[in-house]
N, C-alpha and C. Protein backbone atom coordinates (compact mmCIF):
# COMPACT_ATOMS: atom_id res chain seq x y z
N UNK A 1 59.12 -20.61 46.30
CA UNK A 1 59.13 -21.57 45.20
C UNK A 1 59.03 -20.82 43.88
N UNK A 2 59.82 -21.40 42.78
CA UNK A 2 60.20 -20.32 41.79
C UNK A 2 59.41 -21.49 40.76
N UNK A 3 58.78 -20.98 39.73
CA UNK A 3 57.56 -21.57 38.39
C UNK A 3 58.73 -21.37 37.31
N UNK A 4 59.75 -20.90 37.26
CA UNK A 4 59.99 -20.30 36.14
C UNK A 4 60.99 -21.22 35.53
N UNK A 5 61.02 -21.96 35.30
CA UNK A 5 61.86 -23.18 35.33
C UNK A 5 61.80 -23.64 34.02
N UNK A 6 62.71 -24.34 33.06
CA UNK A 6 62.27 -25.40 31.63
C UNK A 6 62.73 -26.27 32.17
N UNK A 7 62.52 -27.59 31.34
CA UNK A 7 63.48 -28.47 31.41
C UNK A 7 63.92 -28.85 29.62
N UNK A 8 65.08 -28.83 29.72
CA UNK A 8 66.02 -29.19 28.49
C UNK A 8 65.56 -30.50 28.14
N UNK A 9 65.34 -31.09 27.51
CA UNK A 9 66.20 -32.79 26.80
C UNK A 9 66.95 -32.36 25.45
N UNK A 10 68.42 -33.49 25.68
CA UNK A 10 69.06 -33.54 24.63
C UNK A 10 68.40 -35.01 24.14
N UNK A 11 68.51 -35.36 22.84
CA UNK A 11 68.44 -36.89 22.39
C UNK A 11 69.54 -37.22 21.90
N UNK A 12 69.58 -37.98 20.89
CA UNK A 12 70.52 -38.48 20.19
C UNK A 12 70.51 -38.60 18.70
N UNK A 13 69.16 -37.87 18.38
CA UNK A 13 68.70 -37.39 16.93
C UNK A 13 69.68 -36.36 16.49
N UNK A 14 70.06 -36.29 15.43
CA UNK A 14 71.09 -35.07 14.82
C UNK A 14 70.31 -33.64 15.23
N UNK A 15 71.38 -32.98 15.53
CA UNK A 15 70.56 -31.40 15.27
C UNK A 15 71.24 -31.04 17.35
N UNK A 16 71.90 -31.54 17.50
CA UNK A 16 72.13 -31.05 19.21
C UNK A 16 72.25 -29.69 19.19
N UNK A 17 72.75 -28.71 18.20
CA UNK A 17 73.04 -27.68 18.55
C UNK A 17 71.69 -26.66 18.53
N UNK A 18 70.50 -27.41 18.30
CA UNK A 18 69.11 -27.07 19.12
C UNK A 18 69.21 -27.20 20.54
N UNK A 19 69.34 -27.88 20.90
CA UNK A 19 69.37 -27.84 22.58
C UNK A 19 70.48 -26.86 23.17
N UNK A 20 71.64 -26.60 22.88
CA UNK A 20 72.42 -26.37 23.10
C UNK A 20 72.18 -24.62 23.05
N UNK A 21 71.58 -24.20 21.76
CA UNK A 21 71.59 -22.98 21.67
C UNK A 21 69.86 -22.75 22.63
N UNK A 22 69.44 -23.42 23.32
CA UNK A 22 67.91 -23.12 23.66
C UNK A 22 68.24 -23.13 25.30
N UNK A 23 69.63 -23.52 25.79
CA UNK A 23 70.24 -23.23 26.94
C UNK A 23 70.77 -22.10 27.09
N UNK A 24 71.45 -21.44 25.94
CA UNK A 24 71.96 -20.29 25.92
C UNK A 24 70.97 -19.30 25.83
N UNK A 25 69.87 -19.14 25.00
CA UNK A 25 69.11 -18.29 25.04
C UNK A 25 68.13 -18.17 26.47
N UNK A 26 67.70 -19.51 27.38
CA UNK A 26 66.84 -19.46 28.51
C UNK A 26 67.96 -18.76 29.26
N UNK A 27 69.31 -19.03 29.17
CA UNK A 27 70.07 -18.09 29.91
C UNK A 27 70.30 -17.17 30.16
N UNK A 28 69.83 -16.21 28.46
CA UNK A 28 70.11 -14.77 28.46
C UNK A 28 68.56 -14.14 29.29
N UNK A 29 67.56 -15.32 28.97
CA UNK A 29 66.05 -14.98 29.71
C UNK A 29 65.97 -14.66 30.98
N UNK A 30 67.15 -15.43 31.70
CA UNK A 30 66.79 -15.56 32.88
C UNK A 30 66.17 -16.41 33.52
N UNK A 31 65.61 -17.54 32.52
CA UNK A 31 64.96 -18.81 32.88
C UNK A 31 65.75 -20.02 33.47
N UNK A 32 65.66 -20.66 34.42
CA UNK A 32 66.06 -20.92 35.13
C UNK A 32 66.32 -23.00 34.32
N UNK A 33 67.21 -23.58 34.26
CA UNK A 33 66.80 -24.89 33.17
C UNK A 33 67.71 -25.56 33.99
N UNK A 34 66.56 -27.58 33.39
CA UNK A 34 66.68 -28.24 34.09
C UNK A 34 67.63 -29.26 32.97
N UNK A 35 69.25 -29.86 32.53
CA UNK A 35 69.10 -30.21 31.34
C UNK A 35 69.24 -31.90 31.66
N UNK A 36 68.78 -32.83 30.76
CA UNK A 36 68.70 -34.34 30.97
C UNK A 36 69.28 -34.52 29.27
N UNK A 37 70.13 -35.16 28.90
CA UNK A 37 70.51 -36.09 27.91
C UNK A 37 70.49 -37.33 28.37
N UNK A 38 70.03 -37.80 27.21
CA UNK A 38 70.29 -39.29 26.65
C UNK A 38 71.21 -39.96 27.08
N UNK A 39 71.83 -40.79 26.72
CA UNK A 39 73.39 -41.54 26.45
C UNK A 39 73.17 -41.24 24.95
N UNK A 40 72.87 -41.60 23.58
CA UNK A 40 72.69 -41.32 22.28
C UNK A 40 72.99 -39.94 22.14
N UNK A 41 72.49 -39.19 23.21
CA UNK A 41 73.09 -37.62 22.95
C UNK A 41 74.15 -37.14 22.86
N UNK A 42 75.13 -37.85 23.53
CA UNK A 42 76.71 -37.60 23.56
C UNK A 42 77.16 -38.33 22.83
N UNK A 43 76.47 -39.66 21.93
CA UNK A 43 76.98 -39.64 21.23
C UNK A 43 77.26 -39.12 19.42
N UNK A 44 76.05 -38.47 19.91
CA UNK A 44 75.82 -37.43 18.41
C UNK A 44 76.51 -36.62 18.24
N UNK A 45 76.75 -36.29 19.79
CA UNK A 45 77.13 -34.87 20.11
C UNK A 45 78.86 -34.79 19.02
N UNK A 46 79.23 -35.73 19.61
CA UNK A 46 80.76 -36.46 19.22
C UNK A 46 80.86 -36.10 17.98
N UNK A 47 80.18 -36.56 16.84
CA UNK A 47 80.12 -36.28 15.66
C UNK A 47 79.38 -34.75 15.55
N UNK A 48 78.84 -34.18 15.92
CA UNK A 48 78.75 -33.09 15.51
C UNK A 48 79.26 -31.70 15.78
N UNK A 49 79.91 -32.00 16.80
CA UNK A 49 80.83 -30.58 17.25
C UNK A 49 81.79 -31.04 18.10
N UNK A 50 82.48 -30.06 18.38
CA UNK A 50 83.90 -29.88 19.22
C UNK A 50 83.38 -29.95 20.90
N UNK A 51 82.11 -29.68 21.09
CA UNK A 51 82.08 -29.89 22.68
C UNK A 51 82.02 -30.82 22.91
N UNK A 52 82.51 -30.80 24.55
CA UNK A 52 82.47 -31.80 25.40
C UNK A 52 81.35 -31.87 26.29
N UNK A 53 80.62 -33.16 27.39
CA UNK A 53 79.70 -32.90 28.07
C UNK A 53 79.60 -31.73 28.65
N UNK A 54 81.01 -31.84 29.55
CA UNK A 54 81.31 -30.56 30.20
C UNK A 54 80.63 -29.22 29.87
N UNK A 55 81.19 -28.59 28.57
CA UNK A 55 80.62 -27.17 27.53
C UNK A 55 78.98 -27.01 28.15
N UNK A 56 78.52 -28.57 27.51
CA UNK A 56 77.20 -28.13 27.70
C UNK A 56 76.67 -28.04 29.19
N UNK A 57 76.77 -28.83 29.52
CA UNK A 57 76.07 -28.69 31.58
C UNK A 57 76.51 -27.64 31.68
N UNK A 58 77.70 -27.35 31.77
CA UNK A 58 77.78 -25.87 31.93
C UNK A 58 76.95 -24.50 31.81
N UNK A 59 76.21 -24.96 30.66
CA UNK A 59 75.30 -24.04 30.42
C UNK A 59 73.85 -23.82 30.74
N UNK A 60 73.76 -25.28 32.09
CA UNK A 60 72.39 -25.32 32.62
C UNK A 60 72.52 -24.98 34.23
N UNK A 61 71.67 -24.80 34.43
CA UNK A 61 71.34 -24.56 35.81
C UNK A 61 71.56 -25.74 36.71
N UNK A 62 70.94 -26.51 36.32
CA UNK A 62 70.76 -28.37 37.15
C UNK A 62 71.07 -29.17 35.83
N UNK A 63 71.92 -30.36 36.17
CA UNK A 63 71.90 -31.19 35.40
C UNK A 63 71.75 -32.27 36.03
N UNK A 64 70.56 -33.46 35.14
CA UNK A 64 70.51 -34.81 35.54
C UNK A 64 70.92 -36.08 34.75
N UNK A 65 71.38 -36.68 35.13
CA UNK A 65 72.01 -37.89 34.75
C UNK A 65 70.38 -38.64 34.08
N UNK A 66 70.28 -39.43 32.51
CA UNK A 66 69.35 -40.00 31.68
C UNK A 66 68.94 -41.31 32.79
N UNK A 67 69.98 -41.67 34.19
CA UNK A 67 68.97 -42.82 34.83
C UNK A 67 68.58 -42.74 36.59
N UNK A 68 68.46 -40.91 36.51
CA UNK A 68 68.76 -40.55 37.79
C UNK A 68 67.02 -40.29 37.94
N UNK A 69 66.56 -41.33 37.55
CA UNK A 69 64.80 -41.52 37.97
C UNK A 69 64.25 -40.86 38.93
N UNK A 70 64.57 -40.59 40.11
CA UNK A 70 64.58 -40.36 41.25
C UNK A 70 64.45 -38.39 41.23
N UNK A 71 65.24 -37.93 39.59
CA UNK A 71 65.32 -36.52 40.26
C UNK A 71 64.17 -35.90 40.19
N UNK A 72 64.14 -34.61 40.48
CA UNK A 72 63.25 -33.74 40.98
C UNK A 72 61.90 -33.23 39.52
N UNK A 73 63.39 -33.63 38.48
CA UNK A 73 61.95 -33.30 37.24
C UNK A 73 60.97 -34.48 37.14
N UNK A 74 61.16 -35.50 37.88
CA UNK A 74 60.60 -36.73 37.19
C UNK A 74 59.25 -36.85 38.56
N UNK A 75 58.87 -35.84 39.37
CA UNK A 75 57.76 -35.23 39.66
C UNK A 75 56.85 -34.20 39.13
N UNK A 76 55.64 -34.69 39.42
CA UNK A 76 54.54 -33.77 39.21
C UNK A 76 54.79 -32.48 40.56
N UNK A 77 55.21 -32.70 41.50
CA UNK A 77 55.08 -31.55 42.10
C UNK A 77 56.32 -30.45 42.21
N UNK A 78 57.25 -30.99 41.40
CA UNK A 78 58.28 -29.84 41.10
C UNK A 78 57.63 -29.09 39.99
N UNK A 79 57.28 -27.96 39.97
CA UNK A 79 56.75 -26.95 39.26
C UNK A 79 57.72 -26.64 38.18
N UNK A 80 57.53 -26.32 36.96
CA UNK A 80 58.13 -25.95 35.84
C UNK A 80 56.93 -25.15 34.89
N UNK A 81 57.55 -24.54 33.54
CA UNK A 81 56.86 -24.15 32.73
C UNK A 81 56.32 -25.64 31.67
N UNK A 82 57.50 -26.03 31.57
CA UNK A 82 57.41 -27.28 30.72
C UNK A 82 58.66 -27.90 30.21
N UNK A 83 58.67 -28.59 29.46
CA UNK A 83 59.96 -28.88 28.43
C UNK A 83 59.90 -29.23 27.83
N UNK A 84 61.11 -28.91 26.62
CA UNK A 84 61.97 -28.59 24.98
C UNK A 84 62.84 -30.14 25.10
N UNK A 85 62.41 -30.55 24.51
CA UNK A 85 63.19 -31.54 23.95
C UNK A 85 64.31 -31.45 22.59
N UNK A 86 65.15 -30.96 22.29
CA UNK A 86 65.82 -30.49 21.40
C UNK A 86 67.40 -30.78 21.33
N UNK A 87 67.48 -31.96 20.08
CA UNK A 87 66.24 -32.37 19.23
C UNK A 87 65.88 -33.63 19.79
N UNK A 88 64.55 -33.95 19.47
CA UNK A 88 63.46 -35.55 20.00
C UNK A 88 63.64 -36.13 19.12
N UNK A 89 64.43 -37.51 19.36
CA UNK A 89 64.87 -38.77 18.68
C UNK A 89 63.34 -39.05 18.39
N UNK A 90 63.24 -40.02 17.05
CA UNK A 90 62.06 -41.08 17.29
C UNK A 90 62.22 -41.87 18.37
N UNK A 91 62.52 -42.49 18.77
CA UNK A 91 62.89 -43.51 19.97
C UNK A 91 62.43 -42.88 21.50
N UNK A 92 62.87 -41.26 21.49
CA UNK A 92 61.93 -40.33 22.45
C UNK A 92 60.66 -40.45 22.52
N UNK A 93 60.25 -39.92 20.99
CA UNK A 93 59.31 -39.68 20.65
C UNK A 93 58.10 -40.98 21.14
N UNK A 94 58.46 -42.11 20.61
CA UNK A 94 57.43 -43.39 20.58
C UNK A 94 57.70 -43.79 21.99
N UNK A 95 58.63 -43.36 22.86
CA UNK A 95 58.20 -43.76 24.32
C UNK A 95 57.48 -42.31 24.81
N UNK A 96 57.53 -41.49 24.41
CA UNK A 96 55.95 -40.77 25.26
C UNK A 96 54.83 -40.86 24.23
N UNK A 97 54.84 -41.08 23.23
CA UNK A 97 53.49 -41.30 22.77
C UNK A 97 52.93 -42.46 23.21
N UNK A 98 53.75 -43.70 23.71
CA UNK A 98 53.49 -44.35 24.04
C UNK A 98 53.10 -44.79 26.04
N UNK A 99 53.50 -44.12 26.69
CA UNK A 99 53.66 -44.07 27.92
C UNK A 99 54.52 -44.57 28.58
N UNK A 100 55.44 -45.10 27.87
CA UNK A 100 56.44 -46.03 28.22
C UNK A 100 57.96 -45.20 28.88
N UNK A 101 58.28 -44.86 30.09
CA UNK A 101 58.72 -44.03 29.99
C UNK A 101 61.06 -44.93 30.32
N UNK A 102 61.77 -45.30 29.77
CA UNK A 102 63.01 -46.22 30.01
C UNK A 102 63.93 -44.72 30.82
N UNK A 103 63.90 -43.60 30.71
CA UNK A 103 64.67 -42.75 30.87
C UNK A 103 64.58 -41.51 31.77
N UNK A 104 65.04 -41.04 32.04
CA UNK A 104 64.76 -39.59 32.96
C UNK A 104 64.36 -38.99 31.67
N UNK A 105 64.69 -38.92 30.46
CA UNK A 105 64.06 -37.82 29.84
C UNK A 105 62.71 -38.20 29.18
N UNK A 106 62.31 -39.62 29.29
CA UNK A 106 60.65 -40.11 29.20
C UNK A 106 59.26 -40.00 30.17
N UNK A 107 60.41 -39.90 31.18
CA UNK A 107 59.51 -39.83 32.43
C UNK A 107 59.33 -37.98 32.85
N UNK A 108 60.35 -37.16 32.50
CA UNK A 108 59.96 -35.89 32.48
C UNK A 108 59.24 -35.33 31.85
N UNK A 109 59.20 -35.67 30.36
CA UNK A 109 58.19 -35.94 29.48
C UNK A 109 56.64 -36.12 29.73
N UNK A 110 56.44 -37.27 30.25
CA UNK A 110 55.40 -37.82 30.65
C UNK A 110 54.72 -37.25 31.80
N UNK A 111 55.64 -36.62 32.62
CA UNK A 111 55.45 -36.06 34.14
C UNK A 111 54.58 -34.50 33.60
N UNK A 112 55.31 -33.91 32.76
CA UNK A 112 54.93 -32.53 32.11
C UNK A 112 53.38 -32.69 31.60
N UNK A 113 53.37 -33.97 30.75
CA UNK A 113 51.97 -34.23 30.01
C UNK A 113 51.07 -34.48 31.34
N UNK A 114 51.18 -35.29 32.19
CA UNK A 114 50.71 -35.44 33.11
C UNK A 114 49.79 -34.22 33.95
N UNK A 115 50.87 -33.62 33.68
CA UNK A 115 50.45 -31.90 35.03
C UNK A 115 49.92 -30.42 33.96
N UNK A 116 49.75 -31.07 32.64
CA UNK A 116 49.03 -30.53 31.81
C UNK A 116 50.02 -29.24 31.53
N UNK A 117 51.54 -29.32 31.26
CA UNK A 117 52.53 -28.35 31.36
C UNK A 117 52.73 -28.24 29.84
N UNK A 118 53.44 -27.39 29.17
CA UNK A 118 53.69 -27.29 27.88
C UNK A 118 54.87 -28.48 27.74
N UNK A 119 54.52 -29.17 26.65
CA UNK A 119 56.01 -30.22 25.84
C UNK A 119 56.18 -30.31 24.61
N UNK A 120 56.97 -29.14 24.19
CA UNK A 120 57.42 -28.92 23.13
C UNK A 120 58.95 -30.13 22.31
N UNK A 121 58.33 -31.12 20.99
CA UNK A 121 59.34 -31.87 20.60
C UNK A 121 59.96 -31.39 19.34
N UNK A 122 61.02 -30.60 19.25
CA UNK A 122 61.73 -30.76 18.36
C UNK A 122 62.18 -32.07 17.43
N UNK A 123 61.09 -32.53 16.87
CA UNK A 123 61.77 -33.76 16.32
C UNK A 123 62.36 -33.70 15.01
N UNK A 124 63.28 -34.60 14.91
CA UNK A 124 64.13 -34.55 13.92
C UNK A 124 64.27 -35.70 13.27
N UNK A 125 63.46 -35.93 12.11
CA UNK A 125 63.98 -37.37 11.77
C UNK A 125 63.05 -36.84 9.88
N UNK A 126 63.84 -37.45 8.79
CA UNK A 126 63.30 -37.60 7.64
C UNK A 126 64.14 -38.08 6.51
N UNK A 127 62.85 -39.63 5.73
CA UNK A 127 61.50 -38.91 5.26
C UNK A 127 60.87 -39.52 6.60
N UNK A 128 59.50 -39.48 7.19
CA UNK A 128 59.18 -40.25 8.08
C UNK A 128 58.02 -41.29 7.41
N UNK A 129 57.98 -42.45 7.96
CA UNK A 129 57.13 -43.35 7.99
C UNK A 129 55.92 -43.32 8.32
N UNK A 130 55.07 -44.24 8.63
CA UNK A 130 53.37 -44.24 9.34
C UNK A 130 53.54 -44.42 10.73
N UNK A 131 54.10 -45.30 11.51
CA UNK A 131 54.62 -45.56 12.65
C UNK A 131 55.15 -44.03 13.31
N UNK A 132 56.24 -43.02 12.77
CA UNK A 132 56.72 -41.83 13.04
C UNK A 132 55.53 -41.00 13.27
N UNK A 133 54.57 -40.70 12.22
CA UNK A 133 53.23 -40.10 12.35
C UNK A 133 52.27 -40.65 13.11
N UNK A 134 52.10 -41.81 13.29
CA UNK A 134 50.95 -41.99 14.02
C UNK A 134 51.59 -41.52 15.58
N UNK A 135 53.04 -41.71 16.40
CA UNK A 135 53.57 -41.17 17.49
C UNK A 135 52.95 -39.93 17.56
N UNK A 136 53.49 -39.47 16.63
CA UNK A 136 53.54 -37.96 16.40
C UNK A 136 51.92 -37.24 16.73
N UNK A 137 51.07 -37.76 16.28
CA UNK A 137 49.63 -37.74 16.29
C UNK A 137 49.33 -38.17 17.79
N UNK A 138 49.69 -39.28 18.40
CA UNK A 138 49.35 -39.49 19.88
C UNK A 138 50.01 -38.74 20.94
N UNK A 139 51.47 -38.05 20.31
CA UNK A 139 52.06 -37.27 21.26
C UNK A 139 51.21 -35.97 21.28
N UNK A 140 50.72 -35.57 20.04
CA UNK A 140 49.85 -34.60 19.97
C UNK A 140 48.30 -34.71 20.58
N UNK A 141 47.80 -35.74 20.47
CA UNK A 141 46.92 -35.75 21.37
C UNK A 141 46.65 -36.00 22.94
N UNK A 142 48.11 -36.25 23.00
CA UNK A 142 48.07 -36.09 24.69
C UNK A 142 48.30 -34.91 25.33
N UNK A 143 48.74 -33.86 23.89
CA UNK A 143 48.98 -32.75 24.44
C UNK A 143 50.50 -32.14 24.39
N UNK A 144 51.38 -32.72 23.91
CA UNK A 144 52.50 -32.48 22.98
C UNK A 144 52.33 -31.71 22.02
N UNK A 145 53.51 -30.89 21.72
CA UNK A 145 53.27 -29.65 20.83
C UNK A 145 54.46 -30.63 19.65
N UNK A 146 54.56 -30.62 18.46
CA UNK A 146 55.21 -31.50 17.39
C UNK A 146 56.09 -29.89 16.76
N UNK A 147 57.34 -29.89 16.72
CA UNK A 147 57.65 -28.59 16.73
C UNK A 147 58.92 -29.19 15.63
N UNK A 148 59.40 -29.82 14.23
CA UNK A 148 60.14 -29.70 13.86
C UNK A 148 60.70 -28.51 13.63
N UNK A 149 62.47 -28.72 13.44
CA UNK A 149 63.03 -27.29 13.52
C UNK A 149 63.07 -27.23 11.77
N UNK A 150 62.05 -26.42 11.27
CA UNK A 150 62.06 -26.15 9.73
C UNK A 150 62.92 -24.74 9.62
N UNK A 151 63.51 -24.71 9.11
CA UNK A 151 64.41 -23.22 8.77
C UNK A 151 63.24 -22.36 7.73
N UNK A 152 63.08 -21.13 8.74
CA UNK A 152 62.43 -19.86 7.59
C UNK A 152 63.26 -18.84 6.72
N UNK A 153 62.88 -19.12 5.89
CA UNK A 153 63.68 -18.62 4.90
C UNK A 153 63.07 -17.61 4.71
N UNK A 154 62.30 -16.63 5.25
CA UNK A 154 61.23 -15.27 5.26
C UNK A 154 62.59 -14.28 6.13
N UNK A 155 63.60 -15.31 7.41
CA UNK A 155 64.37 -14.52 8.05
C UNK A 155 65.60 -14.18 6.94
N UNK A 156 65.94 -14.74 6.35
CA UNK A 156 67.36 -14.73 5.15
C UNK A 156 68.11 -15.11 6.22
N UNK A 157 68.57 -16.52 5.93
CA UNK A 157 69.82 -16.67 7.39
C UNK A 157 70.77 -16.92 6.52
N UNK A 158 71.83 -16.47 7.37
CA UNK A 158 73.07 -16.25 6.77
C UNK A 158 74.24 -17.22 7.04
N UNK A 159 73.92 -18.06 7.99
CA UNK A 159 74.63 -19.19 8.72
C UNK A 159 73.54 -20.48 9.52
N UNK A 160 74.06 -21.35 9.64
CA UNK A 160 73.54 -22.25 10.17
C UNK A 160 72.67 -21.83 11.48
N UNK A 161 74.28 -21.08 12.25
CA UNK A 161 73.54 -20.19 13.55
C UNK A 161 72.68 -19.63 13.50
N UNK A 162 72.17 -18.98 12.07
CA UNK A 162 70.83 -18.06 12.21
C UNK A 162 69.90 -19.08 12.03
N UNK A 163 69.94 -20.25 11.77
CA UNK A 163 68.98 -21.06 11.59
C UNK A 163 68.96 -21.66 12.56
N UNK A 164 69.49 -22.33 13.42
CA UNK A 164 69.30 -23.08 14.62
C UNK A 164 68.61 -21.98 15.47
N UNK A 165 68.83 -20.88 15.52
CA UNK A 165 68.66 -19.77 16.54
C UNK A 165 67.05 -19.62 15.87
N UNK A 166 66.82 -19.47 14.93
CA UNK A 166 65.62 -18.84 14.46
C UNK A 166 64.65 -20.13 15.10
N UNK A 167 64.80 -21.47 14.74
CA UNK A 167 63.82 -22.21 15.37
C UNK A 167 63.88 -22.54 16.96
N UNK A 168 64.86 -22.62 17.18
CA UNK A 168 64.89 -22.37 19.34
C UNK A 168 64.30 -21.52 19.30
N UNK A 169 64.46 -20.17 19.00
CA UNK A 169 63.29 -18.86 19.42
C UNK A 169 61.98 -19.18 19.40
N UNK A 170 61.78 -19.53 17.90
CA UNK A 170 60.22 -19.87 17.64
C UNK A 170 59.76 -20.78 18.44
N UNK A 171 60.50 -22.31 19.11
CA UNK A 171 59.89 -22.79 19.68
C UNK A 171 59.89 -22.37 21.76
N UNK A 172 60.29 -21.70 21.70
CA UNK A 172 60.70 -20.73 22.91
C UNK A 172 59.51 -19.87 23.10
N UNK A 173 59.12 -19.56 22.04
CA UNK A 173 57.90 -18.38 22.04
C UNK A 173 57.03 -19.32 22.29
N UNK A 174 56.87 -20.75 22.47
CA UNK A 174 55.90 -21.15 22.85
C UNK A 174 55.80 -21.28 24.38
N UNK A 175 56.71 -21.43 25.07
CA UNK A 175 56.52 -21.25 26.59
C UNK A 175 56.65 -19.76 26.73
N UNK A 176 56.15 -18.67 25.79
CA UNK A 176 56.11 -17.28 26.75
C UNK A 176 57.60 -16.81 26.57
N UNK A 177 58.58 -17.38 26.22
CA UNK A 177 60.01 -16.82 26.25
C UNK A 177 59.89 -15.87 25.17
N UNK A 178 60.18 -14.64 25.08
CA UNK A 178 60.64 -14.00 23.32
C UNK A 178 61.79 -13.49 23.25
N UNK A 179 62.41 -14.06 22.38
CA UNK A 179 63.71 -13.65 21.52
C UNK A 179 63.20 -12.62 20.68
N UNK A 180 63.83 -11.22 21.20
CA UNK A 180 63.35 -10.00 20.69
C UNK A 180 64.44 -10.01 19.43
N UNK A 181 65.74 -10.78 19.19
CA UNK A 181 66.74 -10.33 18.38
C UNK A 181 66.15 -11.39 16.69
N UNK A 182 65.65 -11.81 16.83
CA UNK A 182 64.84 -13.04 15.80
C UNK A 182 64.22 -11.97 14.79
N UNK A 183 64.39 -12.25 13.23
CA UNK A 183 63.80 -11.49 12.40
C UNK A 183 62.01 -11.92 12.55
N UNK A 184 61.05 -11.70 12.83
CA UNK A 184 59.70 -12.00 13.09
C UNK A 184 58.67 -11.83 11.41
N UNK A 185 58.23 -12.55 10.73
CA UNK A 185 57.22 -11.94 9.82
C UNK A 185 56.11 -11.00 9.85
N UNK A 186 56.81 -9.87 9.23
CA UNK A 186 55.13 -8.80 9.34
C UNK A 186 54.62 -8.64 8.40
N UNK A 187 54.63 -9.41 7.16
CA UNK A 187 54.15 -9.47 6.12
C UNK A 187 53.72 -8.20 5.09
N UNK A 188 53.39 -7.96 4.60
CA UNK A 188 52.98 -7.29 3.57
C UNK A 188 51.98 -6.44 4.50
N UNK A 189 52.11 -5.00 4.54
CA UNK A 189 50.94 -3.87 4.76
C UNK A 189 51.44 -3.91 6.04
């Protein structure tokens, strides 16, 4: 039995080419990924780039269908590190802060919080409201990591790609993954 596992979520919040590039990099890791979209995810996807579903599954290990309840992530006893949600719709978001789980990617969610696993949310949504924060605050206190993708401007990015890439890494370094190619801050001295 292999631990070394993520699981992906796509949403349907702008920003897919977070998820997308956080498949490619667990790939170059060697990490082994589980990916679940939305339905809203493909359709973002549509508007925001040239791929097709296809492109992306391609780039996972296992892929599950958003009402395939039944699969293997949506147990506590399939072992994983955790999972990246990238990027976490509000609509994600307020069904696991809430417990409410409509989706394979709520219930993987919830399954992770459950087994005390890392769940890192890329969320993407602004300006946000009180309703957005107070989620945000219960996802965090259940033990959700709140991981917007803020671009560092300490790296000088030179393209979008260095910016999508710079925050997948960073939030990558939170399950133990390191992107050695990522400019890192060493500050002064």
């Amino acid at each position: 039995m292999t631990t070394d596992r993520i699981i992906v979520g796509i949403t349907g919040a702008s920003g897919t080419a977070y998820g997308v590039r956080a498949l490619e990099l667990l790939r170059e890791a060697g990490i082994e990924t589980h990916l679940v979209m939305s339905k809203a995810a493909h359709v973002t996807r549509r508007y925001e780039s040239d791929l097709v579903r296809e492109d992306i599954e391609a780039l996972a290990d296992h892929v599950h269908r958003p009402g395939d309840i039944d699969a293997a992530i949506s147990s506590g006893s399939f072992v994983t590190r955790g999972m990246l949600i990238a990027p976490c719709s509000m609509r994600t978001l307020a069904e696991i802060a809430s417990g409410v789980s409509t989706s394979l990617v709520s219930r993987a969610a919830d399954v992770v919080l459950k087994e005390r696993r890392r769940l890192v949310l890329m969320a993407r949504e602004s300006p946000l409201h009180l309703i957005h924060l107070r989620n945000m605050a219960a996802a965090t206190e259940a033990g959700a990591v709140i991981f917007p993708p803020v671009p560092a401007m300490y790296a000088n990015p030179t393209s979008i790609d260095d910016v999508v890439t710079h925050s997948v890494a960073r939030a990558l370094d939170l399950f133990n993954v390191h992107v050695e190619s990522i400019p890192r801050w060493g500050g002064p001295g």
